[in-house]
C-alpha atoms as a PDB file:
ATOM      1  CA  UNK A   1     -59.174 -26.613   6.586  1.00  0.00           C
ATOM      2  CA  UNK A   2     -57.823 -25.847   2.928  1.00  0.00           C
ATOM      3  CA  UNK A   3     -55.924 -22.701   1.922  1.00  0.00           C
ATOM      4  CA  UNK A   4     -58.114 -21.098  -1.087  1.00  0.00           C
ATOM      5  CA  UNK A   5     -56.166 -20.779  -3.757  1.00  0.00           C
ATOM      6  CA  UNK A   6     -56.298 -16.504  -4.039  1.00  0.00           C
ATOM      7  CA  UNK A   7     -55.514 -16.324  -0.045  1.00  0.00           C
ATOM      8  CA  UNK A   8     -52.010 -18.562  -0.662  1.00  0.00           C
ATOM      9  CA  UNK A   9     -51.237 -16.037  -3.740  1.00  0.00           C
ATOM     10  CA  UNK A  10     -52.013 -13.251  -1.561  1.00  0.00           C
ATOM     11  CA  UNK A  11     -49.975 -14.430   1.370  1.00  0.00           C
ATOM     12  CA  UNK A  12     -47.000 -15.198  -0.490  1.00  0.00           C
ATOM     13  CA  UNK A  13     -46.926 -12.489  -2.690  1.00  0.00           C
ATOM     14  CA  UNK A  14     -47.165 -10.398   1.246  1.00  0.00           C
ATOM     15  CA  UNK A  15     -44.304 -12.100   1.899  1.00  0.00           C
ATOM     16  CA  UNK A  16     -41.873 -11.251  -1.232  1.00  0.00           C
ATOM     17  CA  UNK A  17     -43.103  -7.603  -0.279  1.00  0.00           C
ATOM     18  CA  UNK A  18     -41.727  -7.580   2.636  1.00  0.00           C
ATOM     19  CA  UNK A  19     -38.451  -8.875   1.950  1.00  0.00           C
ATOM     20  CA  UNK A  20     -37.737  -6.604  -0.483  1.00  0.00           C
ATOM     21  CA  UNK A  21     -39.331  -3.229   1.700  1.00  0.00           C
ATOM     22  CA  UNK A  22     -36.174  -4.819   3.687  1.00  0.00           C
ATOM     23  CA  UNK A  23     -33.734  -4.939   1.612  1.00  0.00           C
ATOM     24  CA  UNK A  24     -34.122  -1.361   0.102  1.00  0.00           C
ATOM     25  CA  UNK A  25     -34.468  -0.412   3.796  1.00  0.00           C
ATOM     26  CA  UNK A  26     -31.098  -2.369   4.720  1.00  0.00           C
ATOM     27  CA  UNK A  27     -29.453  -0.870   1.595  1.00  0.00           C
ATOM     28  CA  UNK A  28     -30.559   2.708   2.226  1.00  0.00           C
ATOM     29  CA  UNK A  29     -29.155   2.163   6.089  1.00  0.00           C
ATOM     30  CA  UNK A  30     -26.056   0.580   4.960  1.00  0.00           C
ATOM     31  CA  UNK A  31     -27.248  -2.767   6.975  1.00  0.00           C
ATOM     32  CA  UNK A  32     -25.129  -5.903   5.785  1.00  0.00           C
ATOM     33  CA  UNK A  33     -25.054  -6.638   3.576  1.00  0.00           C
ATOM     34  CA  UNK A  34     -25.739  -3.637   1.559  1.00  0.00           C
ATOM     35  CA  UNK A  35     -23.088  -2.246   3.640  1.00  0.00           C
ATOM     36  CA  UNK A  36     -21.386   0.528   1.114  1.00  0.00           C
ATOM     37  CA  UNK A  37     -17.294   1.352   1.042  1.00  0.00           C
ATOM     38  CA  UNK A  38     -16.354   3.752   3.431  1.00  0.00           C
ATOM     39  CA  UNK A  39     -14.873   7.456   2.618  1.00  0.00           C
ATOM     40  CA  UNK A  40     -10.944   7.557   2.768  1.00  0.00           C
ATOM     41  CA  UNK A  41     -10.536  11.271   2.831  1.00  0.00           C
ATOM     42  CA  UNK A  42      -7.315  13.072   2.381  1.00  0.00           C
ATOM     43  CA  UNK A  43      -7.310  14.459   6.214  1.00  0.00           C
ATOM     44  CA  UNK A  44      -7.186  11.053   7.463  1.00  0.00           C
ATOM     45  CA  UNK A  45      -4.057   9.101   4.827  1.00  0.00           C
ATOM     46  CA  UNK A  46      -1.098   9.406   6.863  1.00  0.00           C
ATOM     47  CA  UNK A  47       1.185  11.749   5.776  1.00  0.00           C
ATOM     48  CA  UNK A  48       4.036   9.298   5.387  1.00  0.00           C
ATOM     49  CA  UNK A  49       2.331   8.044   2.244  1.00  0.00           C
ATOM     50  CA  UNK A  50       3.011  11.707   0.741  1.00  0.00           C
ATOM     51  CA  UNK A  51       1.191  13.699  -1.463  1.00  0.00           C
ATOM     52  CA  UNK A  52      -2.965  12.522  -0.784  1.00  0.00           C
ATOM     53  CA  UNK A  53      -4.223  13.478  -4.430  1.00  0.00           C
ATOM     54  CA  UNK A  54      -2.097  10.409  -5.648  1.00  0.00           C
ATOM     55  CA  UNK A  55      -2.274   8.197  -2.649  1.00  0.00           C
ATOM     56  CA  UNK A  56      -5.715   8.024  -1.870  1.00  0.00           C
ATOM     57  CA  UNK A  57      -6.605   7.387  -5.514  1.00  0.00           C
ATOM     58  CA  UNK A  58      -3.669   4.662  -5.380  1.00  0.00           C
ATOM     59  CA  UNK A  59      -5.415   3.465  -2.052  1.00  0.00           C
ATOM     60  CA  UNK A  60      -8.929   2.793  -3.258  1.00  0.00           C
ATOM     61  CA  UNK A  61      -7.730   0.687  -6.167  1.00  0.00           C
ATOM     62  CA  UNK A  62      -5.868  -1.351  -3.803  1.00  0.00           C
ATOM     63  CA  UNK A  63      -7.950  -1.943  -0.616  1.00  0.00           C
ATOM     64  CA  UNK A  64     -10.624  -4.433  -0.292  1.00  0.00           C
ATOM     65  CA  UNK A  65     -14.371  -2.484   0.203  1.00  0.00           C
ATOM     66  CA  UNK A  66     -15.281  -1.762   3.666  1.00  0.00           C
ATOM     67  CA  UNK A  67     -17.697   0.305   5.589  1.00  0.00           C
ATOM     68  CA  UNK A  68     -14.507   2.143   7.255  1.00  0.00           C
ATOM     69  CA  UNK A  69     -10.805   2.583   7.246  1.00  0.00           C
ATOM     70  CA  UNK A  70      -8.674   3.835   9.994  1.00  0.00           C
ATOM     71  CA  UNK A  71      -5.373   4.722   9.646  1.00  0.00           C
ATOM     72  CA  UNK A  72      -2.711   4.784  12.206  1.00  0.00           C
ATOM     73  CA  UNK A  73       0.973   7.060  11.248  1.00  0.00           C
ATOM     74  CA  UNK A  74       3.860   7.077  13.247  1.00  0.00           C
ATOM     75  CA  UNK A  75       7.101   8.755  12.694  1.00  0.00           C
ATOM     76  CA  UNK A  76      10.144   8.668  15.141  1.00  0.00           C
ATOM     77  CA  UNK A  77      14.008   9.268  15.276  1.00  0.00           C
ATOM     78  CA  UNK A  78      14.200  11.996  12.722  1.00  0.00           C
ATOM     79  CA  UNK A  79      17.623  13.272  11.817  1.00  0.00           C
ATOM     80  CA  UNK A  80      19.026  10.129  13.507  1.00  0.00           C
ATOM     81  CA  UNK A  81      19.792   6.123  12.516  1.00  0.00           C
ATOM     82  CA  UNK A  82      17.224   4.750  14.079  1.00  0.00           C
ATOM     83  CA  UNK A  83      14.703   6.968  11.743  1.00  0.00           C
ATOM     84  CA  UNK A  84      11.517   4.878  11.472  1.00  0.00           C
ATOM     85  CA  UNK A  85       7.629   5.352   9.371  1.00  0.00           C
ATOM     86  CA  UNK A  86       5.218   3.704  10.183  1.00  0.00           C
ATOM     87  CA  UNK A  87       1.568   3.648   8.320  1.00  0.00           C
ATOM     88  CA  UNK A  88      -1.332   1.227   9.224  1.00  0.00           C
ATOM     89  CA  UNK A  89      -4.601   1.171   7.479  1.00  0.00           C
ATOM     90  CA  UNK A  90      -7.214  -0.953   9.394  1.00  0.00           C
ATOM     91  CA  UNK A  91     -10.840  -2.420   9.411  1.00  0.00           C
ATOM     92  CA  UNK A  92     -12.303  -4.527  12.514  1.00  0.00           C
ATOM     93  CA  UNK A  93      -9.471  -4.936  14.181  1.00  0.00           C
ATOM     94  CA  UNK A  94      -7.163  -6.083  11.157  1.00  0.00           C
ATOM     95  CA  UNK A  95      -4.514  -4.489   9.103  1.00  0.00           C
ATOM     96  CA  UNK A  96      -5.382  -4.367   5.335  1.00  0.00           C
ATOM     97  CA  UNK A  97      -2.159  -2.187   4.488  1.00  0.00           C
ATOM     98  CA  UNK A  98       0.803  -1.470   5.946  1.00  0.00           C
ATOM     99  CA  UNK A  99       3.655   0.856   4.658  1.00  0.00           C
ATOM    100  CA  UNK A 100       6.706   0.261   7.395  1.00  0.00           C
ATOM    101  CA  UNK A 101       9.988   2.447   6.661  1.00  0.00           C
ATOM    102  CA  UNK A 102      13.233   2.064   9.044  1.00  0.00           C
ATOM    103  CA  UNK A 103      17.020   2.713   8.503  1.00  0.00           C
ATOM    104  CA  UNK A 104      19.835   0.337   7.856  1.00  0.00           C
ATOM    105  CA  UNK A 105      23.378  -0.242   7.076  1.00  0.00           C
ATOM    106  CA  UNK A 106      23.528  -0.244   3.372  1.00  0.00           C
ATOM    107  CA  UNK A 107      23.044  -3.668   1.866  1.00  0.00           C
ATOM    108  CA  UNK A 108      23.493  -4.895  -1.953  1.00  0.00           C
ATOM    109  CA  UNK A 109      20.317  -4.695  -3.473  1.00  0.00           C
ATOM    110  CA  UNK A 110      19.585  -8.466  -3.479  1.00  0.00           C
ATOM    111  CA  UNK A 111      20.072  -9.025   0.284  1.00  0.00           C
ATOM    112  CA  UNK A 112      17.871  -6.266   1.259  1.00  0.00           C
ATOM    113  CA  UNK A 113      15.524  -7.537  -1.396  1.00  0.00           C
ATOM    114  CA  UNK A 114      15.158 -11.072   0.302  1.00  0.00           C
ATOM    115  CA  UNK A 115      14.927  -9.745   3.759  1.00  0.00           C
ATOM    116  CA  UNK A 116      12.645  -6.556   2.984  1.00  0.00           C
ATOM    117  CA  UNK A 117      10.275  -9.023   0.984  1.00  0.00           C
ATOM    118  CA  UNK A 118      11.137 -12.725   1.808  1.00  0.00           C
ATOM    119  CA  UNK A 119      13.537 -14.936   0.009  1.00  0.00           C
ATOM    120  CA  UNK A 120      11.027 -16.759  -2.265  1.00  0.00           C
ATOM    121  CA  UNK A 121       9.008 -13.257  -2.743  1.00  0.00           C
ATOM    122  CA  UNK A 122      12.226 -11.775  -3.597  1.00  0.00           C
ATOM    123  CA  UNK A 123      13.046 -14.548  -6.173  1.00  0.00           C
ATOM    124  CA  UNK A 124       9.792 -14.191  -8.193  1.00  0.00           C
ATOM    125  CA  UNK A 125       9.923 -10.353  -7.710  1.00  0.00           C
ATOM    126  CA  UNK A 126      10.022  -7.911 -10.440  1.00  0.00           C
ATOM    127  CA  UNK A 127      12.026  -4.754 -10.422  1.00  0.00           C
ATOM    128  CA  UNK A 128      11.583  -0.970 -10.783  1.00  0.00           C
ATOM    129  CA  UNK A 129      13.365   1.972 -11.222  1.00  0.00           C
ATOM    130  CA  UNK A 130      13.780   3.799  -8.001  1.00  0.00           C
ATOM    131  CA  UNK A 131      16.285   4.109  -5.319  1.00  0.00           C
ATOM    132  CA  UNK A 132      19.178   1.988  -4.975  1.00  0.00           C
ATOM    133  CA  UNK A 133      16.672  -1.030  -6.241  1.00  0.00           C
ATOM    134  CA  UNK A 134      12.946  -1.353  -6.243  1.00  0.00           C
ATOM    135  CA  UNK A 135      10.777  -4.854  -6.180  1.00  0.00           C
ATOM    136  CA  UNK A 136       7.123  -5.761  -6.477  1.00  0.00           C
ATOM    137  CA  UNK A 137       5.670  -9.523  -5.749  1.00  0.00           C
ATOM    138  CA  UNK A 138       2.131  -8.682  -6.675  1.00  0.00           C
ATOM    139  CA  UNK A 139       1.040 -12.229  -6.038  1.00  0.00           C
ATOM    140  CA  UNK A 140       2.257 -11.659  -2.074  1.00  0.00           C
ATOM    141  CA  UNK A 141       1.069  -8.094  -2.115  1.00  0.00           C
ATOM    142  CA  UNK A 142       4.222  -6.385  -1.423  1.00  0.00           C
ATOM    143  CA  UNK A 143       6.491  -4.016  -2.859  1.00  0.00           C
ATOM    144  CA  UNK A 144       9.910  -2.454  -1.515  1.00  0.00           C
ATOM    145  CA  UNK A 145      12.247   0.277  -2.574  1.00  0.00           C
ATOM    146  CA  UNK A 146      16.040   0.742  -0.986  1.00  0.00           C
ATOM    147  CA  UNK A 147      16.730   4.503  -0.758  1.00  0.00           C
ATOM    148  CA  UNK A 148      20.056   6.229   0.162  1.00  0.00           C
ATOM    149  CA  UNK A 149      19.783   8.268   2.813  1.00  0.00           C
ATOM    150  CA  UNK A 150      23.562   9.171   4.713  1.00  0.00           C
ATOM    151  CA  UNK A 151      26.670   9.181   3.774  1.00  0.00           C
ATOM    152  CA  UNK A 152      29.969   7.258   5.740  1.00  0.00           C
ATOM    153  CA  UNK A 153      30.896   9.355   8.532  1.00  0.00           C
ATOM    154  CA  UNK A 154      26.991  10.879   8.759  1.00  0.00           C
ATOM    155  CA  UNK A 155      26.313   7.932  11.716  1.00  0.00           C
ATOM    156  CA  UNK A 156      28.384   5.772  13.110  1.00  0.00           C
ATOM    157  CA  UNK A 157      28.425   2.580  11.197  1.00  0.00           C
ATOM    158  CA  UNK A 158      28.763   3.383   7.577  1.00  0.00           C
ATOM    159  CA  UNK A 159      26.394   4.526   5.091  1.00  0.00           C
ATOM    160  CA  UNK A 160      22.827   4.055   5.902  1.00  0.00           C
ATOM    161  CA  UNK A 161      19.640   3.641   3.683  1.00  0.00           C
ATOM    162  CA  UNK A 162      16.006   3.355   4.024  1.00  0.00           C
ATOM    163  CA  UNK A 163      14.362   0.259   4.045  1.00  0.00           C
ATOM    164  CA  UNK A 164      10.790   1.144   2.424  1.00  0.00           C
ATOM    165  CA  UNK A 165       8.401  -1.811   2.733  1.00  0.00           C
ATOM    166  CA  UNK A 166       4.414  -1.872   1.576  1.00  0.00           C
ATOM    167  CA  UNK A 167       2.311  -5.199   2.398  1.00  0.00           C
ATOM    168  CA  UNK A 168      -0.940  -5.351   1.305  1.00  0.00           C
ATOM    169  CA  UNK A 169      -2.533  -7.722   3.244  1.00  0.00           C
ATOM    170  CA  UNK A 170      -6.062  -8.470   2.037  1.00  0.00           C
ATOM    171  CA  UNK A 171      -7.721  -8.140  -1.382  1.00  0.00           C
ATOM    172  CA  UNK A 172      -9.291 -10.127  -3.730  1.00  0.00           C
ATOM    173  CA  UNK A 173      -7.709  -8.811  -6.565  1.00  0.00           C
ATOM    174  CA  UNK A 174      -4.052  -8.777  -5.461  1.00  0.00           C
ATOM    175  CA  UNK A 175      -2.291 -10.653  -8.466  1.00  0.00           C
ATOM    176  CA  UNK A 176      -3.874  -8.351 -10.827  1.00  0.00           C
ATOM    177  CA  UNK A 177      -1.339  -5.946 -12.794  1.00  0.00           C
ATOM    178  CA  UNK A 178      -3.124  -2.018 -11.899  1.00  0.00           C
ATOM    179  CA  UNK A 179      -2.876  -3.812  -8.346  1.00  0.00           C
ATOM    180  CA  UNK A 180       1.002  -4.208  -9.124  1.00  0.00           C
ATOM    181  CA  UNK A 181       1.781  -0.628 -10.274  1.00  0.00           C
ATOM    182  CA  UNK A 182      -0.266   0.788  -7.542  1.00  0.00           C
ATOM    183  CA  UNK A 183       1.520  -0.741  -5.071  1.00  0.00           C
ATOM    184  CA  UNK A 184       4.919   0.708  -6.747  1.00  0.00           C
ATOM    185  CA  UNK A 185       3.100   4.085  -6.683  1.00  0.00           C
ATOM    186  CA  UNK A 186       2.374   3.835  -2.785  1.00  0.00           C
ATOM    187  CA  UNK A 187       5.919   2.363  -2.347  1.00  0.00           C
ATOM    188  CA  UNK A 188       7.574   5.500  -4.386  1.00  0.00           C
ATOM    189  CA  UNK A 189       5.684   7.806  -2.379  1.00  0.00           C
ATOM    190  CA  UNK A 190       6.682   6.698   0.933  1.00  0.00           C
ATOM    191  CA  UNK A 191       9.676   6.465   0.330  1.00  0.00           C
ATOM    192  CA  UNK A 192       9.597   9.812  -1.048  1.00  0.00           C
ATOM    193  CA  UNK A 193       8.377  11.169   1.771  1.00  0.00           C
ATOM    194  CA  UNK A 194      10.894   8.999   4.029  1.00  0.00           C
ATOM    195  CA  UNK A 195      13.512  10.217   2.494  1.00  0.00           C
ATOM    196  CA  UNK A 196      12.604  13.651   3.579  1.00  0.00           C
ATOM    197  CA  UNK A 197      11.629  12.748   6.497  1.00  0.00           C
ATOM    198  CA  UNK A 198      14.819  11.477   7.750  1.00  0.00           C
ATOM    199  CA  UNK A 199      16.569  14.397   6.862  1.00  0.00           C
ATOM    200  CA  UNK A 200      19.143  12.265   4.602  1.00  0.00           C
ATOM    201  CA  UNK A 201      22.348  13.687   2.840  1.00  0.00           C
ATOM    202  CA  UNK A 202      22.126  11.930   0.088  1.00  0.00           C
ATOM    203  CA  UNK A 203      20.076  12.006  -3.508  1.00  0.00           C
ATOM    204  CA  UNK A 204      16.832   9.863  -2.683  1.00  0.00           C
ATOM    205  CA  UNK A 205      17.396   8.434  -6.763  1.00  0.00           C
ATOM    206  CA  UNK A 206      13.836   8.616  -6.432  1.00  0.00           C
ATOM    207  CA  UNK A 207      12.342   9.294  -9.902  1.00  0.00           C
ATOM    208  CA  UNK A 208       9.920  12.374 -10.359  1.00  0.00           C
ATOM    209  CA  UNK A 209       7.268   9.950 -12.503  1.00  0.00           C
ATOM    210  CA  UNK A 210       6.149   6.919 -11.107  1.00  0.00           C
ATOM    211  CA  UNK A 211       8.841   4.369 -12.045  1.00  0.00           C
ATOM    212  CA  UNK A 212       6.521   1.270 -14.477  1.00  0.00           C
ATOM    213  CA  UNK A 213       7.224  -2.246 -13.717  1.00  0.00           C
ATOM    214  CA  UNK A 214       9.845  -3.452 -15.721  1.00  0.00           C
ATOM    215  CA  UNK A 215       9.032  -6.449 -18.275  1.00  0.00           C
ATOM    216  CA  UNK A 216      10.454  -9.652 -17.691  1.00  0.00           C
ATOM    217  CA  UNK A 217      13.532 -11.253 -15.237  1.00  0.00           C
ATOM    218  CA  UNK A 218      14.206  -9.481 -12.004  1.00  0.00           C
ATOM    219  CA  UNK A 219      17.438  -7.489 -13.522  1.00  0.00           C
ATOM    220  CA  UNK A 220      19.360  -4.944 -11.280  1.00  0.00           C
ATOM    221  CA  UNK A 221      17.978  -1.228 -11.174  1.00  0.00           C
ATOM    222  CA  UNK A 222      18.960   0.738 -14.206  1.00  0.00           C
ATOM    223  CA  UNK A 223      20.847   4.299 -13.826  1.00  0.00           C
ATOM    224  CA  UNK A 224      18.739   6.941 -12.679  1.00  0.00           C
ATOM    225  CA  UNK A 225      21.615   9.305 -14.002  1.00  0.00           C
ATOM    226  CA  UNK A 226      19.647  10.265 -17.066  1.00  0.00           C
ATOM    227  CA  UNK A 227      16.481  10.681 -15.692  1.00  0.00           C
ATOM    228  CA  UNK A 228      14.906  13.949 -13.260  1.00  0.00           C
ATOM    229  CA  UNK A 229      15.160  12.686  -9.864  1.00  0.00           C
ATOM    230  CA  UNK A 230      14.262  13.793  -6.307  1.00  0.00           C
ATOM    231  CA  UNK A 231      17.503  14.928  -4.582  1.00  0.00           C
END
């Protein structure tokens, strides 16, 4: 028996109806794949990313959209060497940022660099002004700043610094440049916060501003001298 013409209309315009009563339903329940991005509230940032009015800000441009973050914080062996920060941000099971801060026997700038970041990251890196030495690989998601911390005599071993280390893992924008210069800002402000942290001795050479990415060859930090820095 033939479909009349009218009942096939009717049927299949029943059937685009219904899809779409789903959708909106989907979308208003936050059902995949309408799911919407989740909160990141300034109660739940760890602490050792500092201040939350300019990390969570920082944190949204960065992070890939998800229907929830959770964050993990650690801190451990303050006022000692083996000081170490550690800040997770996760989503089903995976790490989308981490922000990993631990104590070291002072290194020239260039060594830490291709340990804190990889050789070949460290090679195409470009610098900023903060710390001993500051580097960004956008393309790899990461970006480091060397801080001193104690003075020779402080611990046993020499003069120690803090090894400040952000990786962002996953997001689809990562080589873009407001991706670069918000990783420096989350870098800065942990090791900002590190730096007090760890109860150090020594100026942080931390800059007050957020330090911009400086323009062209990876070149050795310039003076903080003339600048208003965070003891």
């Amino acid at each position: 028996m033939k479909t009349k013409p009218h009942k096939a209309m009717w049927t299949a315009a029943a059937v685009v109806a219904a899809v779409g009563l789903a959708g909106v339903a989907a979308y208003a329940l936050d059902l995949p794949p309408f799911e919407g991005r989740g909160e990141i509230s300034a109660e739940r940032v760890c602490s050792s990313l500092g201040d939350p009015e300019k990390s969570v800000p920082a944190l949204l441009d960065v992070l890939p959209s998800k229907p929830s973050y959770r964050f993990d914080d650690n801190l451990a062996g303050q006022g000692s060497r083996f000081f170490t920060s550690n800040c997770f941000v996760w989503n089903d099971g995976k790490v989308l940022l981490s922000a990993r801060t631990r104590m070291l026997v002072a290194d020239p700038p260039d060594a830490w660099a291709a340990e804190a970041i990889g050789e070949a990251q460290a090679g195409r890196a470009k610098r900023f002004d903060a710390g001993t030495s500051g580097v960004v690989d956008v393309s790899d998601g990461r970006a480091a700043v060397l801080v001193p911390c104690s003075a020779p005599g402080t611990y046993a071993g020499g003069s120690y610094s803090l090894s400040v280390v952000v990786d962002l893992r996953h997001h689809e924008e990562s080589g873009k440049p407001a991706v670069e210069q918000r990783l420096v800002e989350l870098a800065v402000a942990a090791a900002r916060s590190a730096h007090s942290a760890a109860t150090c001795d020594l100026p942080s050479k931390v800059p007050v501003a957020v330090p911009s990415v400086l323009a062209g060859p990876a070149v050795p930090a310039v003076s903080t001298d003339s600048k208003a820095v965070i003891g």
